[in-house]
N, C-alpha and C. Protein backbone atom coordinates (compact mmCIF):
# COMPACT_ATOMS: atom_id res chain seq x y z
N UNK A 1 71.31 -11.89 34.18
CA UNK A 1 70.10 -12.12 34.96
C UNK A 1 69.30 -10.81 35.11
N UNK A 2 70.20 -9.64 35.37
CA UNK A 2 69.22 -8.49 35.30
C UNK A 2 68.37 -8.31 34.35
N UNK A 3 68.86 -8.16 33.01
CA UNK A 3 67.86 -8.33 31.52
C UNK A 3 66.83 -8.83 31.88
N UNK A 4 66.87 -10.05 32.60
CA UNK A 4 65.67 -11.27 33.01
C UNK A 4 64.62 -10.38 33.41
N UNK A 5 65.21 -10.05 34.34
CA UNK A 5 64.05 -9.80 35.52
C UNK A 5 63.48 -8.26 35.17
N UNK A 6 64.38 -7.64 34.62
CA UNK A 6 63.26 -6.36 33.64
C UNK A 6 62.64 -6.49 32.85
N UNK A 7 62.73 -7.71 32.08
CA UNK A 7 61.66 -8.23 31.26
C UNK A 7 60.06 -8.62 31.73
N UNK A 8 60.92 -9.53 32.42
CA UNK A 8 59.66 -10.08 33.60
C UNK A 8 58.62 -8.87 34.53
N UNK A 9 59.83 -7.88 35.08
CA UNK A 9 58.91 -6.88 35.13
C UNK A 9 57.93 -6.00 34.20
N UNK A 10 58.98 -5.99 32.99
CA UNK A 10 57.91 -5.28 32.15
C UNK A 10 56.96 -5.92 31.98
N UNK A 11 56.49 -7.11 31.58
CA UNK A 11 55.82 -7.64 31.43
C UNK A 11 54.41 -7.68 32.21
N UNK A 12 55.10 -7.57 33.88
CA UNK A 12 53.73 -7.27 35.24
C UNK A 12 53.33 -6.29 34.58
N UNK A 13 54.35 -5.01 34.03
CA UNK A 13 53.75 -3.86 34.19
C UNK A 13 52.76 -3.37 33.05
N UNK A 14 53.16 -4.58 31.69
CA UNK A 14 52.38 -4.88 30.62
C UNK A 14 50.80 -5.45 31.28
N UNK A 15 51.05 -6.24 31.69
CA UNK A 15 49.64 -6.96 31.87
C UNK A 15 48.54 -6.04 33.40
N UNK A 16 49.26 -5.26 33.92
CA UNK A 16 48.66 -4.44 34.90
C UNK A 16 47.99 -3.59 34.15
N UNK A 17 48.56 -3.01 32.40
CA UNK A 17 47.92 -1.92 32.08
C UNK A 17 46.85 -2.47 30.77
N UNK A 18 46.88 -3.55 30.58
CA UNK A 18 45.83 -4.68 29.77
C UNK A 18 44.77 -4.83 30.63
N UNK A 19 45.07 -4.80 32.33
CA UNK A 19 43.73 -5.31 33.17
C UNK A 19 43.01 -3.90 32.96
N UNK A 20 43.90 -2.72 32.78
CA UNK A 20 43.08 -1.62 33.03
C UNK A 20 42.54 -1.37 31.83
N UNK A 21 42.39 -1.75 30.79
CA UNK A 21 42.11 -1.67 28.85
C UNK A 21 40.79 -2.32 29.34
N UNK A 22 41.17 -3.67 29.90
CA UNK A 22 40.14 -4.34 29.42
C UNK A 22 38.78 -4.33 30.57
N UNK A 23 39.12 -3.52 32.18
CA UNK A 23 37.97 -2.91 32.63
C UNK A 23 37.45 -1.74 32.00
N UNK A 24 37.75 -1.13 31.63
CA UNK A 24 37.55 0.35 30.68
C UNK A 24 36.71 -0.79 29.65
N UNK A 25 36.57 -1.14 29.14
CA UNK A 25 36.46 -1.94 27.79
C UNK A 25 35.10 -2.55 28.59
N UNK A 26 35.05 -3.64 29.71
CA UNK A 26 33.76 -4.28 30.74
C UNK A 26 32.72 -2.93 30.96
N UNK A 27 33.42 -1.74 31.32
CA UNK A 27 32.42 -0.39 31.75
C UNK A 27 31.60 -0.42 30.62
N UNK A 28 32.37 -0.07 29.35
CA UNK A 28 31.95 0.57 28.43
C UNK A 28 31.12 -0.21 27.72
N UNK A 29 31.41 -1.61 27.43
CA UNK A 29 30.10 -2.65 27.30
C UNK A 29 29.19 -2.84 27.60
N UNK A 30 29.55 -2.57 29.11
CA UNK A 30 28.17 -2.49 29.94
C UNK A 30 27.26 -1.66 29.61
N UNK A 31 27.74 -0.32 29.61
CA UNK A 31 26.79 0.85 28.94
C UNK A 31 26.47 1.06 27.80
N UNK A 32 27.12 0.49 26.87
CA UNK A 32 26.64 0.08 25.74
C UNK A 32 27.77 1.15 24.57
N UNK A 33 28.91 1.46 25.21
CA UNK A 33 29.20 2.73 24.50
C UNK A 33 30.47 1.63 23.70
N UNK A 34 29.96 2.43 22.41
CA UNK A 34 30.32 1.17 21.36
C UNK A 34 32.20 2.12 21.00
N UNK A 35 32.09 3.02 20.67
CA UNK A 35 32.80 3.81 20.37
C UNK A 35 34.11 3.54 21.47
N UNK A 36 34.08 3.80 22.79
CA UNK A 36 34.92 3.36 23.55
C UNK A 36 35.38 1.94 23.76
N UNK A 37 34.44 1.33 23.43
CA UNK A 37 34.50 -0.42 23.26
C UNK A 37 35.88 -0.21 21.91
N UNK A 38 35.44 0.15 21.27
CA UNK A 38 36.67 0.22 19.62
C UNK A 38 37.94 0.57 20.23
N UNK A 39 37.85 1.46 21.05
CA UNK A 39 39.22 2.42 21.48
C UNK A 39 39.92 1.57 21.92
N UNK A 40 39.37 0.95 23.38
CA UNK A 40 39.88 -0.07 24.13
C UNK A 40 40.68 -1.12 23.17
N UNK A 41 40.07 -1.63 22.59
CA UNK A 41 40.63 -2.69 21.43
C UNK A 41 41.60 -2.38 21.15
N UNK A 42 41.51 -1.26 20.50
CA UNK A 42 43.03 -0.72 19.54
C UNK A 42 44.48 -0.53 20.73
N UNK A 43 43.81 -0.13 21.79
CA UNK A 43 44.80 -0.05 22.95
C UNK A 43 45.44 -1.43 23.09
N UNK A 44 44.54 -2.62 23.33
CA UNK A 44 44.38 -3.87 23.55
C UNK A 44 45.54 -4.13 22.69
N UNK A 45 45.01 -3.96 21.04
CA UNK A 45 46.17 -4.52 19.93
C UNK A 45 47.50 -4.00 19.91
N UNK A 46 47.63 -2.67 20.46
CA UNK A 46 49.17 -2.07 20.59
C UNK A 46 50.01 -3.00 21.53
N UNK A 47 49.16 -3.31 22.78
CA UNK A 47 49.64 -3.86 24.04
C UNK A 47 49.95 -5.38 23.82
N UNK A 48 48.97 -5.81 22.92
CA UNK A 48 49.63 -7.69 22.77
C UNK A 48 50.81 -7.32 21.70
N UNK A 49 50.62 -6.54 21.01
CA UNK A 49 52.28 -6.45 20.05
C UNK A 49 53.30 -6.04 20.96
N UNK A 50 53.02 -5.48 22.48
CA UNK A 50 54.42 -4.58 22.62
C UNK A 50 54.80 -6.18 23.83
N UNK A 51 53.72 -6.94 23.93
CA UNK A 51 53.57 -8.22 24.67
C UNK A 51 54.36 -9.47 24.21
N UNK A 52 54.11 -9.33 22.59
CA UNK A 52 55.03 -10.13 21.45
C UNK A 52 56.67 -9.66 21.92
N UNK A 53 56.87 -8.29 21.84
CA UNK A 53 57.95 -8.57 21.76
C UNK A 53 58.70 -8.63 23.10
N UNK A 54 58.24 -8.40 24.16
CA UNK A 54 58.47 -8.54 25.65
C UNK A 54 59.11 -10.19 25.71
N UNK A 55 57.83 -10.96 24.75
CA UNK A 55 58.21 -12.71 24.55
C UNK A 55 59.05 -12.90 24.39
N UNK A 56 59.24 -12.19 23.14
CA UNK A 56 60.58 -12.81 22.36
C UNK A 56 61.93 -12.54 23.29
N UNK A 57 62.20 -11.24 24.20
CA UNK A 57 63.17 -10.69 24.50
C UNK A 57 63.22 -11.98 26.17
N UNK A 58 62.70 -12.14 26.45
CA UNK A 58 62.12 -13.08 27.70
C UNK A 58 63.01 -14.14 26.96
N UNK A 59 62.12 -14.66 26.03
CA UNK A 59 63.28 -16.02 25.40
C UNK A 59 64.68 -16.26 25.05
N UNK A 60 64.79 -14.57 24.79
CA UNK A 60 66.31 -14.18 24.17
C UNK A 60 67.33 -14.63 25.39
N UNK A 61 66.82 -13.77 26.56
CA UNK A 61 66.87 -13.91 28.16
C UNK A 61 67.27 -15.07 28.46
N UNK A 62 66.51 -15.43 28.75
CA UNK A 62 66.33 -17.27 28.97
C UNK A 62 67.31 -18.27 28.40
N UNK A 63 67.96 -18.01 26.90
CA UNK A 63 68.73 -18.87 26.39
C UNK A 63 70.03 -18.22 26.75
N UNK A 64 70.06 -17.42 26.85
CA UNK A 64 71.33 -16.57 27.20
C UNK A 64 71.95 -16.96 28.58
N UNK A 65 70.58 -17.04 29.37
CA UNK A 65 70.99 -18.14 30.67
C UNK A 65 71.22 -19.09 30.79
N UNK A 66 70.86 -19.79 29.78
CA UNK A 66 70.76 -21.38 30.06
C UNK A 66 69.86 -21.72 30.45
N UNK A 67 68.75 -20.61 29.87
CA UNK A 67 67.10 -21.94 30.36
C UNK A 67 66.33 -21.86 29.51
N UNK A 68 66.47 -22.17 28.22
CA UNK A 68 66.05 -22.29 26.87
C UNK A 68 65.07 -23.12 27.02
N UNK A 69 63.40 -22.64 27.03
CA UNK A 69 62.09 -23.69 26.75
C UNK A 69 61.97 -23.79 28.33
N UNK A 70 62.81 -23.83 29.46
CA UNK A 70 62.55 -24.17 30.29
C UNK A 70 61.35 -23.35 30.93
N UNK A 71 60.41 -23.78 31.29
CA UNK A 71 59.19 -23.05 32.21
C UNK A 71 60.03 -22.22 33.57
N UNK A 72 58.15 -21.56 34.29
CA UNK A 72 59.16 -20.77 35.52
C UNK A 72 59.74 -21.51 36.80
N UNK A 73 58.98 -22.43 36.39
CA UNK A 73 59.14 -23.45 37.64
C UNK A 73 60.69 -24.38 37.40
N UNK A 74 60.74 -24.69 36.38
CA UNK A 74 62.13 -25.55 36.59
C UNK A 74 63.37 -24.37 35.86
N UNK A 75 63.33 -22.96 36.28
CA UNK A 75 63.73 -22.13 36.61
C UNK A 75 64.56 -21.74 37.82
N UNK A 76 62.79 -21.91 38.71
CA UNK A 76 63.42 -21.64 40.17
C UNK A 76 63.82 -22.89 40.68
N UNK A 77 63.46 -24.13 40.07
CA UNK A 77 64.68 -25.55 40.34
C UNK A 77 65.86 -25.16 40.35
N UNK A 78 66.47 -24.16 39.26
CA UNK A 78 67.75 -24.31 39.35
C UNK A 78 68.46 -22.79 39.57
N UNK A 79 67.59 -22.42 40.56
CA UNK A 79 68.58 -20.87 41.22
C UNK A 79 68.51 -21.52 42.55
N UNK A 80 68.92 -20.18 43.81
CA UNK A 80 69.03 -20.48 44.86
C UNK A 80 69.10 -19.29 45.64
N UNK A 81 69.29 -18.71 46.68
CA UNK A 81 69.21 -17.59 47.62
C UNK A 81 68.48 -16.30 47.33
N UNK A 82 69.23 -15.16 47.42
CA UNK A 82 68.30 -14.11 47.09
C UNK A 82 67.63 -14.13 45.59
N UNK A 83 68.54 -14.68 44.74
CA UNK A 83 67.83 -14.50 43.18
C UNK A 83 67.16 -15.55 43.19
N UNK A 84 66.94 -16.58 43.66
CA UNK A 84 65.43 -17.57 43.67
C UNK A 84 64.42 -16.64 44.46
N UNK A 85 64.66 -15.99 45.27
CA UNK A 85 63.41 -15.30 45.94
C UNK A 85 62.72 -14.32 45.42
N UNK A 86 64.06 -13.61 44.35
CA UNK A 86 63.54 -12.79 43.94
C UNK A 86 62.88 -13.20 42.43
N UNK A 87 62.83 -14.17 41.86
CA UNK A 87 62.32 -14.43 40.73
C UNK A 87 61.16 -15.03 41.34
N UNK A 88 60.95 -15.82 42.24
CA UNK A 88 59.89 -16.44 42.67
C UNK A 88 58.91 -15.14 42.74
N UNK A 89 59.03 -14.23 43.50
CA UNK A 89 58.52 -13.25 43.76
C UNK A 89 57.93 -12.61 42.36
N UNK A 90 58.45 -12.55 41.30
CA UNK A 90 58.01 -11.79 40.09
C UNK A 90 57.61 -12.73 39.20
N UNK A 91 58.07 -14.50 39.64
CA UNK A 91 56.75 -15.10 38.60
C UNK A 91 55.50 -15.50 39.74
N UNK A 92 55.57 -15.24 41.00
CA UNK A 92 54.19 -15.07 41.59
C UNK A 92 53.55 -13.79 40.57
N UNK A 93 53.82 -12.76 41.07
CA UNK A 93 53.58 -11.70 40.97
C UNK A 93 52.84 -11.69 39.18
N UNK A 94 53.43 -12.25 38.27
CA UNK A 94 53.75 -12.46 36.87
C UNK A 94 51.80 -13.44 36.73
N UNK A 95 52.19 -14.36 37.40
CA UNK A 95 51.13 -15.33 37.33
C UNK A 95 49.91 -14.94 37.95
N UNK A 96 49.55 -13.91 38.48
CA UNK A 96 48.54 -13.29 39.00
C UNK A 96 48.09 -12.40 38.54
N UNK A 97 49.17 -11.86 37.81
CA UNK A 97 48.60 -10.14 36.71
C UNK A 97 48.08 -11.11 35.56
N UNK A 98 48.29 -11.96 34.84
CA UNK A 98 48.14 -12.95 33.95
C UNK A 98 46.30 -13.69 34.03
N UNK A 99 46.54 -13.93 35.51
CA UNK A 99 44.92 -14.50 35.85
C UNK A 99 43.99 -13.53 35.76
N UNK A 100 44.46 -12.15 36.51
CA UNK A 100 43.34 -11.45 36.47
C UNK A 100 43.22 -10.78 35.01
N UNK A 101 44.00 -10.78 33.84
CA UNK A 101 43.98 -10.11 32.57
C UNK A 101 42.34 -11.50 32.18
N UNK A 102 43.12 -12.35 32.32
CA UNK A 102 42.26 -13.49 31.63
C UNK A 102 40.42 -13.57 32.10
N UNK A 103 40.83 -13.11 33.42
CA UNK A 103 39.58 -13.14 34.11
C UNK A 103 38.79 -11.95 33.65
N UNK A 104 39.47 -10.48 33.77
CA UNK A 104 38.75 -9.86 33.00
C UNK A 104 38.15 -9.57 31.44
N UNK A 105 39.48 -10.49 30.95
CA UNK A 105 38.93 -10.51 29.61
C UNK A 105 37.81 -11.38 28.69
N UNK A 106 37.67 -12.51 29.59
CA UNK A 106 36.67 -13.43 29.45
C UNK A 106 35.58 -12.59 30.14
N UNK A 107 34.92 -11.94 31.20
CA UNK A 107 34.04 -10.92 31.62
C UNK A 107 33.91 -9.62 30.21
N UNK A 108 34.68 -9.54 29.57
CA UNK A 108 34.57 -8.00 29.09
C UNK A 108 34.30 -9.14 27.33
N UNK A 109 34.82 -10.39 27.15
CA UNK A 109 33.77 -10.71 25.80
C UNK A 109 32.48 -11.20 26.45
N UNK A 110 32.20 -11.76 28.03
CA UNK A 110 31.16 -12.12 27.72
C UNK A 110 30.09 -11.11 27.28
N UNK A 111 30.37 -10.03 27.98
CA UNK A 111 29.47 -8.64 28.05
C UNK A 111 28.99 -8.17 26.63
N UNK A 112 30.18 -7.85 26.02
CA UNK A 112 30.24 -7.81 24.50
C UNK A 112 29.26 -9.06 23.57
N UNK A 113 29.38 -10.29 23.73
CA UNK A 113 28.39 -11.23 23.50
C UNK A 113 26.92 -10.95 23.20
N UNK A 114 26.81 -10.58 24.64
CA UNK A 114 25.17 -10.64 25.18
C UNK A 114 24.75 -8.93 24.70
N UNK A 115 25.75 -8.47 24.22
CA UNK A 115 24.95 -6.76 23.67
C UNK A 115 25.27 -7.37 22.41
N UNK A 116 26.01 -8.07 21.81
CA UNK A 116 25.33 -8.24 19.93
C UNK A 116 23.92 -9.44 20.12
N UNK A 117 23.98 -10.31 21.17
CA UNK A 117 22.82 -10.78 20.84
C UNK A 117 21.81 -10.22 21.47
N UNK A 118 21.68 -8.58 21.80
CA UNK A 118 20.67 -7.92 21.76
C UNK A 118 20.67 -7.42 21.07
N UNK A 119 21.38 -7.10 20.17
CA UNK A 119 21.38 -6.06 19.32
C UNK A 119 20.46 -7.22 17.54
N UNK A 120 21.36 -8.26 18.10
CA UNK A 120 20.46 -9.03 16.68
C UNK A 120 19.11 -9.40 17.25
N UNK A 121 18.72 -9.23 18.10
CA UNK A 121 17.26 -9.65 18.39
C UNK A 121 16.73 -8.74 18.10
N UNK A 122 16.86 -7.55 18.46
CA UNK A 122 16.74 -5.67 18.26
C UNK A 122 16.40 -6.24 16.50
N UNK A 123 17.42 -6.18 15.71
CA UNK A 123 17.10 -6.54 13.74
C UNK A 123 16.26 -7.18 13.80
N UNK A 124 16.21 -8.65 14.23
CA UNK A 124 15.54 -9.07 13.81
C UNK A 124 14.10 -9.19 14.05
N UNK A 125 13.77 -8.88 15.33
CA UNK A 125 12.43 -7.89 15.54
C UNK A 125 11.91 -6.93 14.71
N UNK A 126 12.72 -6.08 14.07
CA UNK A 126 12.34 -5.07 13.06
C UNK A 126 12.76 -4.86 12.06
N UNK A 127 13.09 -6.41 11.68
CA UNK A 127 12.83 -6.64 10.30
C UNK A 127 11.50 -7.55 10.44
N UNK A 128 10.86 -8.16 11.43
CA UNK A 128 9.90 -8.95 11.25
C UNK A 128 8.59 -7.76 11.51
N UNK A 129 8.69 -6.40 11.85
CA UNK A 129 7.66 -5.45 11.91
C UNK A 129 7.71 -5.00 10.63
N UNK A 130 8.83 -4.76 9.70
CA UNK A 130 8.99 -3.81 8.34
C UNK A 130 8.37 -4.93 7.39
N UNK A 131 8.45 -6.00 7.46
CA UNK A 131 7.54 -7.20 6.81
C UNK A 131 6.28 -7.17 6.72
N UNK A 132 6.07 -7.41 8.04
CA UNK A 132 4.19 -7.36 8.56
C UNK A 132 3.98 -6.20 8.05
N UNK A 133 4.41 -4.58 8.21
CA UNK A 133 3.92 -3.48 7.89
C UNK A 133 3.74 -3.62 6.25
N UNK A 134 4.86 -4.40 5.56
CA UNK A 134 5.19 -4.37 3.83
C UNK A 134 3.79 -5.00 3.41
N UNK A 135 3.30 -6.18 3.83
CA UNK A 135 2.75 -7.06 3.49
C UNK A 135 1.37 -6.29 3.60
N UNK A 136 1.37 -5.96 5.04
CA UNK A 136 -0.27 -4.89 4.85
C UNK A 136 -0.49 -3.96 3.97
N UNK A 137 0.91 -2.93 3.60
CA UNK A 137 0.47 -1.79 3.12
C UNK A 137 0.36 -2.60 1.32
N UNK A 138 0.87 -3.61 0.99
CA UNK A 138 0.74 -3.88 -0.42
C UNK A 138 -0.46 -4.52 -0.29
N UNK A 139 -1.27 -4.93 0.29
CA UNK A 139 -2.67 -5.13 -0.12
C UNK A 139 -3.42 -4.41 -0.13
N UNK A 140 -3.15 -2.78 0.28
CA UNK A 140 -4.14 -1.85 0.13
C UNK A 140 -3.44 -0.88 -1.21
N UNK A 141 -2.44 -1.72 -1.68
CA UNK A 141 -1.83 -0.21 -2.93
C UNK A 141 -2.59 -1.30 -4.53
């Protein structure tokens, strides 16, 4: 059961440092700084691989206990005293670092979104000036 629950912790402590990627990542969108936007990412991609294998070791966990596929909830169905409290406690805990990753990460693409579709309005505005300008200057050459 210990294995368990260091997993489970790692995991808070995984997704605590994803919320902080992916506000760094909301700032930097915001301001438009593209370069730090990249960084973030690559941080992002280290962190869902080291997230992969947190999974797998969670599952390893899990069958080893005897709760193979089983969710967290029919988990804490089948503990009882201090180690139900204390797992309850870290898949609260688990399920809240989880919401707010999601919450910020849906905020930090929308942001990202709305600066490429300024950025293609930006082209395509000036490709529709390098036109008009083309078109004038070839009737006077």
């Amino acid at each position: 059961m210990n294995d368990f629950i260091a997993v489970i912790e790692d995991m808070i402590q995984l997704f605590q440092e994803l919320i902080h990627i992916e506000q760094s990542k909301l700032e930097a969108a915001a301001k438009n700084r593209i370069t730090h936007v990249e960084e973030c990412m690559n941080q992002e991609q280290a962190a869902i691989l080291k997230l992969r294998g947190l999974d797998k070791k969670r599952e390893t966990c899990q069958e080893q206990l005897g709760y193979k596929n089983d969710t967290f909830q029919q988990i804490l169905l089948k503990t009882s005293g201090a180690e139900h409290n204390q797992l309850k406690q870290l898949f609260d805990s688990l399920t809240y670092e989880v919401r707010l990753f999601q919450e910020t990460n849906e905020s930090a693409r929308s942001m990202i979104e709305i600066n490429l579709h300024m950025i293609n309005k930006e082209l395509n505005n000036s490709q529709k000036v390098k036109t008009k300008d083309k078109a004038k200057w070839e009737g006077l050459l």
